[in-house]
Protein backbone atom coordinates (compact mmCIF):
# COMPACT_ATOMS: atom_id res chain seq x y z
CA UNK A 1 -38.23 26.10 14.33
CA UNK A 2 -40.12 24.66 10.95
CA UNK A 3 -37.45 26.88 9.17
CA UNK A 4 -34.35 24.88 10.90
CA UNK A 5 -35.91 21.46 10.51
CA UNK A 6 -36.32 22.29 6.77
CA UNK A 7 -33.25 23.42 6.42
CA UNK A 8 -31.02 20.75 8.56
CA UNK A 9 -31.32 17.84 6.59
CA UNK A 10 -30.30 20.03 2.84
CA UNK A 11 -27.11 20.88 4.69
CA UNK A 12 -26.54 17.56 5.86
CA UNK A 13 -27.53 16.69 2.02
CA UNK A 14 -24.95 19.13 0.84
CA UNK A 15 -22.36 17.98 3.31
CA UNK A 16 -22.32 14.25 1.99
CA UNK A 17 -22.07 15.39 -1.66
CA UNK A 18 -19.37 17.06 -0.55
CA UNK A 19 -17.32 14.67 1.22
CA UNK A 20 -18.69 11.62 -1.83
CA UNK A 21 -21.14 9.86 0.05
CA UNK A 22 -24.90 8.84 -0.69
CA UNK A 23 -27.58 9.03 2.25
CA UNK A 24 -28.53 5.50 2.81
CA UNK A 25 -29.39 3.85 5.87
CA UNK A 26 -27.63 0.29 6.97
CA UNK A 27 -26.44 -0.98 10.75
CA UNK A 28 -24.44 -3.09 12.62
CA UNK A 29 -20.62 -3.55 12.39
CA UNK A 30 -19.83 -2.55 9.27
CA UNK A 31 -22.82 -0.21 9.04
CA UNK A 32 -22.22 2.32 5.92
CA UNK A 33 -19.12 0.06 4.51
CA UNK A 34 -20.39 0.06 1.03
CA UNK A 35 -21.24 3.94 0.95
CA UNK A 36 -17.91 4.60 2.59
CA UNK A 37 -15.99 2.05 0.32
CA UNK A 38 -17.51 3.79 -2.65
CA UNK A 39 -16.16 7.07 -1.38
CA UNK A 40 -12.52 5.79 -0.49
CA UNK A 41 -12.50 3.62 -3.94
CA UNK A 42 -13.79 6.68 -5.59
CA UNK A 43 -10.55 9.26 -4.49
CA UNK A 44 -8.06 6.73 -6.23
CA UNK A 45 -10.01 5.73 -9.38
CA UNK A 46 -12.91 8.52 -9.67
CA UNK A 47 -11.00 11.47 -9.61
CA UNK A 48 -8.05 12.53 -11.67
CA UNK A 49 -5.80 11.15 -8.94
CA UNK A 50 -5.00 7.78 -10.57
CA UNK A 51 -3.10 9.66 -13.14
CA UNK A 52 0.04 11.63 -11.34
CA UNK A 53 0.16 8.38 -8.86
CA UNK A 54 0.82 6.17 -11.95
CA UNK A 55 2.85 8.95 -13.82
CA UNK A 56 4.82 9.17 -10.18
CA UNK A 57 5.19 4.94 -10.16
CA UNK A 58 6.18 4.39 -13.61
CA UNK A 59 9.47 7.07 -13.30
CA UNK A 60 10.20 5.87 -10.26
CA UNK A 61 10.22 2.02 -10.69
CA UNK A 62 10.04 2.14 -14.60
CA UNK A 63 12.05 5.17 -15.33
CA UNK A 64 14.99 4.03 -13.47
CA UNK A 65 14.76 0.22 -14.59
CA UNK A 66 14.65 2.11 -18.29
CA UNK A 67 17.84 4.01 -17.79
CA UNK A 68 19.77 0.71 -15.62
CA UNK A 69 18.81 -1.87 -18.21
CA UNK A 70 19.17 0.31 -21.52
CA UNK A 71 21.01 3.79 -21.41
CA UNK A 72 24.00 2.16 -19.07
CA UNK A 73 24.96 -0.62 -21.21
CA UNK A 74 25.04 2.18 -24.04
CA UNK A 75 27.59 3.73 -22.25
CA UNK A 76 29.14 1.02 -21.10
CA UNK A 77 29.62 -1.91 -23.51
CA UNK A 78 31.13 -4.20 -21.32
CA UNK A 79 28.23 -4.22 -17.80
CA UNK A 80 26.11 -6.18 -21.03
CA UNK A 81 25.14 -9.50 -19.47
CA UNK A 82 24.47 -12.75 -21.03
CA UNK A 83 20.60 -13.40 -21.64
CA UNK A 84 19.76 -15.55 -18.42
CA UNK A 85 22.12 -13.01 -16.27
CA UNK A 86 20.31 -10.56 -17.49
CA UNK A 87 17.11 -11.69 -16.66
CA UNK A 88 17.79 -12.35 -12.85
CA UNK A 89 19.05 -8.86 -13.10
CA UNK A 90 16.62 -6.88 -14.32
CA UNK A 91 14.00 -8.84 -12.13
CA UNK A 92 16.01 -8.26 -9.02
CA UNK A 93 16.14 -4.33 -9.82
CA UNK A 94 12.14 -4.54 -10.12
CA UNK A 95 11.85 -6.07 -7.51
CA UNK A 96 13.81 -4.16 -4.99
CA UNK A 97 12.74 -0.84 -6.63
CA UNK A 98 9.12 -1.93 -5.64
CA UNK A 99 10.14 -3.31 -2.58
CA UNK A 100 11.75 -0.34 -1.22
CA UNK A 101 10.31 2.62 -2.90
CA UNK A 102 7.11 0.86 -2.53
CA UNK A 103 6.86 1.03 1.03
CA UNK A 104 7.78 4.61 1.47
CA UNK A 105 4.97 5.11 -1.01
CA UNK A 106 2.48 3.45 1.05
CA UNK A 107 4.04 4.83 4.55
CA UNK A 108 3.75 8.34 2.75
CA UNK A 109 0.05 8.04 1.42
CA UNK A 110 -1.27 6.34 4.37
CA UNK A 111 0.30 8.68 7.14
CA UNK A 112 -2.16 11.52 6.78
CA UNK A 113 -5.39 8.69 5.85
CA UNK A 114 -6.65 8.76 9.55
CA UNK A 115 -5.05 12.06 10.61
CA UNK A 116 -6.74 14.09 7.95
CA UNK A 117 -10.60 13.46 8.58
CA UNK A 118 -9.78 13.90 12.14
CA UNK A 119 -8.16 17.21 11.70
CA UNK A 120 -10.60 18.30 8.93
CA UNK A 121 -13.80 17.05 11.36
CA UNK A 122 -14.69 14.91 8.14
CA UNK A 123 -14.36 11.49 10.69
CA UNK A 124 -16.78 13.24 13.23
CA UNK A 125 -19.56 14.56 10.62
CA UNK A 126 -19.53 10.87 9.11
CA UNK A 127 -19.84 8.66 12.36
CA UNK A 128 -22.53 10.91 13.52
CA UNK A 129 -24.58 9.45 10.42
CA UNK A 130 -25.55 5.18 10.76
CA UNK A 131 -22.18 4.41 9.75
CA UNK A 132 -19.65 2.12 11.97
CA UNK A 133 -15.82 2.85 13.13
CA UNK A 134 -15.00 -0.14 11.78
CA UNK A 135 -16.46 0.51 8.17
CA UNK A 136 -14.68 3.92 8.66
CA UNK A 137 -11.10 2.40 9.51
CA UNK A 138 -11.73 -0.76 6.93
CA UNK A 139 -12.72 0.76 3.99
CA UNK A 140 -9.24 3.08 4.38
CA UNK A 141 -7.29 0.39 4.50
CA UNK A 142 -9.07 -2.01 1.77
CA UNK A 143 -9.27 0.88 -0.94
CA UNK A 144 -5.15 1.88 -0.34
CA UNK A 145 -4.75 -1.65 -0.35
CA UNK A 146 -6.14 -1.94 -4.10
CA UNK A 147 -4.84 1.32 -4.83
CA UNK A 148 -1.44 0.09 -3.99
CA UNK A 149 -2.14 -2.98 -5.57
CA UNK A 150 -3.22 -1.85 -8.92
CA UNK A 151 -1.11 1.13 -9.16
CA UNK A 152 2.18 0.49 -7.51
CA UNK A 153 2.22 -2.99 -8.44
CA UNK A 154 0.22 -4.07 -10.89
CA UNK A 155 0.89 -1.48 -13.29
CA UNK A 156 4.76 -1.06 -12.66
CA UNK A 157 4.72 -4.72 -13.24
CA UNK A 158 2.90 -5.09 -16.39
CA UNK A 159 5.40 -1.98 -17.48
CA UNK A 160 8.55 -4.36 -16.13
CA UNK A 161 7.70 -7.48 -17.35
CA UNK A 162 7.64 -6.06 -21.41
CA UNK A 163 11.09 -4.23 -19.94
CA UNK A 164 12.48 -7.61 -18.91
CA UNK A 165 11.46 -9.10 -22.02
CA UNK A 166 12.90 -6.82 -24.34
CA UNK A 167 16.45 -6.54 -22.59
CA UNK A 168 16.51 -10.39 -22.57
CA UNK A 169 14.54 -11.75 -25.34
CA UNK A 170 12.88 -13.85 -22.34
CA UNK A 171 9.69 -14.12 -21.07
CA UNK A 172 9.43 -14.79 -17.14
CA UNK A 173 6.88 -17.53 -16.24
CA UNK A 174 3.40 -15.70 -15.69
CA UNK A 175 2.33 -17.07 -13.09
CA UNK A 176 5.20 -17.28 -10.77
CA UNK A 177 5.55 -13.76 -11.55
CA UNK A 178 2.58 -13.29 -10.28
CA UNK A 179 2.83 -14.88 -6.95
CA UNK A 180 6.09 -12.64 -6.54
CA UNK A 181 3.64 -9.75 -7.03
CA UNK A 182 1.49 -11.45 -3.81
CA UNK A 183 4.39 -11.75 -1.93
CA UNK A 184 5.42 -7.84 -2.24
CA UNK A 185 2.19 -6.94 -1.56
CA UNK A 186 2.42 -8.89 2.02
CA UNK A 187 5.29 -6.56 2.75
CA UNK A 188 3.23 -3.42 1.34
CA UNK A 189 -0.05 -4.63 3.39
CA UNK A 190 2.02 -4.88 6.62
CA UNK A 191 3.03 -1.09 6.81
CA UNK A 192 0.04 0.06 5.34
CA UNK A 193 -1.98 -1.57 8.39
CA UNK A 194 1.29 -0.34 10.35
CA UNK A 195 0.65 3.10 9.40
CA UNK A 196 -3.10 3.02 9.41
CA UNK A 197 -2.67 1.83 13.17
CA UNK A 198 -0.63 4.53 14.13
CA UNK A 199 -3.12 6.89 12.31
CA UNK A 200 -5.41 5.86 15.23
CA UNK A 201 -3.01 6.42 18.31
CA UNK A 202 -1.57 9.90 17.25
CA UNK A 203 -2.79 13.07 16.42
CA UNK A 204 -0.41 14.65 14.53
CA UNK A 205 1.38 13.44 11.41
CA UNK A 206 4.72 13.78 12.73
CA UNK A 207 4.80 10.73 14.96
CA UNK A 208 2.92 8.31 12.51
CA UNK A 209 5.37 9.23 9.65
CA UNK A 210 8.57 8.97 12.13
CA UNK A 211 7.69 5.54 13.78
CA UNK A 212 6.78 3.76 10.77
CA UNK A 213 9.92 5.15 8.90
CA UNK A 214 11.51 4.38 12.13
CA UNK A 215 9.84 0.56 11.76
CA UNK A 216 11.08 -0.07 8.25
CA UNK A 217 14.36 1.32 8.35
CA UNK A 218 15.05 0.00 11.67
CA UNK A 219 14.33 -3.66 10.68
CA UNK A 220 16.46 -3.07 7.54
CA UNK A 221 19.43 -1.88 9.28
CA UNK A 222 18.88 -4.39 11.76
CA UNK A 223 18.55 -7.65 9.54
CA UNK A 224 22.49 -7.06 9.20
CA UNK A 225 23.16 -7.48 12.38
CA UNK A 226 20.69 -9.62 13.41
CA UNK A 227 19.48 -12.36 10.78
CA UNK A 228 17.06 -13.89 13.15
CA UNK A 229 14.51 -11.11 12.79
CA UNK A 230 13.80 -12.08 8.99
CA UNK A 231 11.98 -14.72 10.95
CA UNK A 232 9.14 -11.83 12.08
CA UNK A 233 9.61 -8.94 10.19
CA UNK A 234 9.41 -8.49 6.21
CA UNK A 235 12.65 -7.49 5.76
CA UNK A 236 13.57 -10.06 2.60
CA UNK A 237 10.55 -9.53 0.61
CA UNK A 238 12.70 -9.01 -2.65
CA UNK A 239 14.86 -12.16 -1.96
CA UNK A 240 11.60 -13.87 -1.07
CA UNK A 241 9.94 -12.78 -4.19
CA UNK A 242 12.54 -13.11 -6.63
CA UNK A 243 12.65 -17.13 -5.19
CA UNK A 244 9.45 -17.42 -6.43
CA UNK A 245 9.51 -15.69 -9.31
CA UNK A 246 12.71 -17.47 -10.83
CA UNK A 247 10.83 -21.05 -9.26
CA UNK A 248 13.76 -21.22 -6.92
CA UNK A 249 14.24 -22.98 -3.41
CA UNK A 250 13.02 -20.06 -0.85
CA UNK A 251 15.13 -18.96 1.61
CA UNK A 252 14.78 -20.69 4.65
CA UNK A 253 12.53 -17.68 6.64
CA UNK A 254 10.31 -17.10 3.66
CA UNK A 255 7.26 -19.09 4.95
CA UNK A 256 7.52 -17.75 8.86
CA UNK A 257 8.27 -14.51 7.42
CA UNK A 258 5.42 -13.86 5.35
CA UNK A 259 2.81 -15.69 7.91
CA UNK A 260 4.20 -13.67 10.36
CA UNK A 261 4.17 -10.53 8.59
CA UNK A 262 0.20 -11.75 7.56
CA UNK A 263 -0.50 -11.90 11.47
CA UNK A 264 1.32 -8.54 12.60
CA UNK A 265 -0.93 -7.09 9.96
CA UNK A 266 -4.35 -8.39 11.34
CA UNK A 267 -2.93 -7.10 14.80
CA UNK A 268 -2.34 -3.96 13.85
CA UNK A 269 -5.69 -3.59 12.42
CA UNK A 270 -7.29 -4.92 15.21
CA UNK A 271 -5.59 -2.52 17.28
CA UNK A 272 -6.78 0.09 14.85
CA UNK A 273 -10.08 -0.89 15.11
CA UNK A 274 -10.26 -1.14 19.06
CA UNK A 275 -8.43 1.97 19.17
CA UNK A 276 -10.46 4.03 17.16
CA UNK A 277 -14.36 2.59 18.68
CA UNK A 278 -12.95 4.81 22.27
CA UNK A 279 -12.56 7.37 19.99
CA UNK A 280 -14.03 10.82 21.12
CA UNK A 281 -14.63 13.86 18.88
């Protein structure tokens, strides 16, 4: 019996170096948020992961703006633009790269967040320590949220805006810029909390992958048809953003677009957080 006592609290030692966390004690709500935020923060940034994410982001969004704004009009003279076309051009294609490839990013990395620790029995060792469900399903969805944030936007952006520059000879207005950047991430922030959600009503990856696919590609498809849902859904993002970017009128479902994307996204982390506090492991 001495032996096991001895003995129980090393593993448990050895188990939180393992999974990145430091034995402290805290309560409440959001008992253990700043260990676990630490932890989450720590797999983008404190690891070597940062680096093939941004390598993956800058061919994808940079790469291809590289090759549409400077290899085509090499072989092919006459698609050059004048400077101001140009410019609403090549911060269109940034814009929709991000817009588009950007959420399958985030549907992608945030399918297997909840799903994994389940699985691995990672989400049942931790809550059995003084740490809350709610830190657990927060701090997932705040550190992909500045993951996303500094990776797929910020630094594809910084990369874009000296692309922009030096295919136009123009320099786009920081700070509207800027708030285009805010408005993408409202898009990014809905199916991340979308997908986090889901993480917490399905055990398998299959159906959390499929219905927020499903979601996005849905709404797309069905903007054409059906205008009115630009109202609810973020389905003009890029129009949205490039609006403000440009310091342009906004189209006419920006502001109940974004608000309501903004309140679907506090729903659907509510949900997650209700969802997830039945929980039973």
């Amino acid at each position: 019996m001495n032996t096991q006592s001895k003995t129980t609290p090393n593993q448990e030692l050895i188990q939180a170096a393992r999974t990145g966390l430091i034995p402290i004690h805290e309560s409440g709500w959001l008992g253990g948020f700043d260990n676990l935020f630490r932890k989450e923060l720590g797999e983008w940034f404190g690891t070597h992961r940062w680096l093939p994410q941004s390598l993956i982001w800058l061919v994808i969004i940079n790469g291809l703006m590289t090759f549409i704004l400077f290899i085509v009009p090499l072989i092919d003279p006459t698609s050059v633009l004048p400077a101001q076309e140009a410019l609403v051009e090549a911060l269109g294609i940034y814009l929709g790269f991000v817009s588009v490839f950007g959420v399958i990013g985030v549907i992608i990395i945030a399918q297997d967040e909840i799903i994994r620790e389940k699985q691995s029995g990672t989400a049942a060792w931790v809550l059995s320590k003084p740490v809350s469900r709610s830190a657990f399903i927060l701090t997932k969805l705040l550190s992909n949220a500045i993951g996303t944030l500094v990776i797929i936007v910020g630094l594809t952006a910084a990369v874009a805006y000296g692309e922009i520059y030096l295919v136009t000879g123009t320099a786009l207005p920081v700070l509207p810029f800027a708030a285009s950047l805010g408005v993408l991430m409202i898009g990014l922030v809905f199916f991340l909390s979308l997908t986090i959600m889901l993480g917490t009503l399905f055990e398998q990856r299959g159906p959390v992958l499929g219905i927020a696919a499903g979601v996005y590609l849905g709404s797309m498809i069905f903007s054409y048809f059906l205008p009115q849902i630009g109202y609810i859904l973020p389905v003009n993002v890029k129009d949205i953003a490039t609006a403000v970017a440009l310091q342009h009128p906004l189209p006419v479902m920006a502001y109940s677009q974004l608000i309501s994307a903004a309140i679907l996204s506090l729903i659907f982390t509510t949900t997650a957080l209700l969802r997830f506090r039945r929980e039973e492991f």
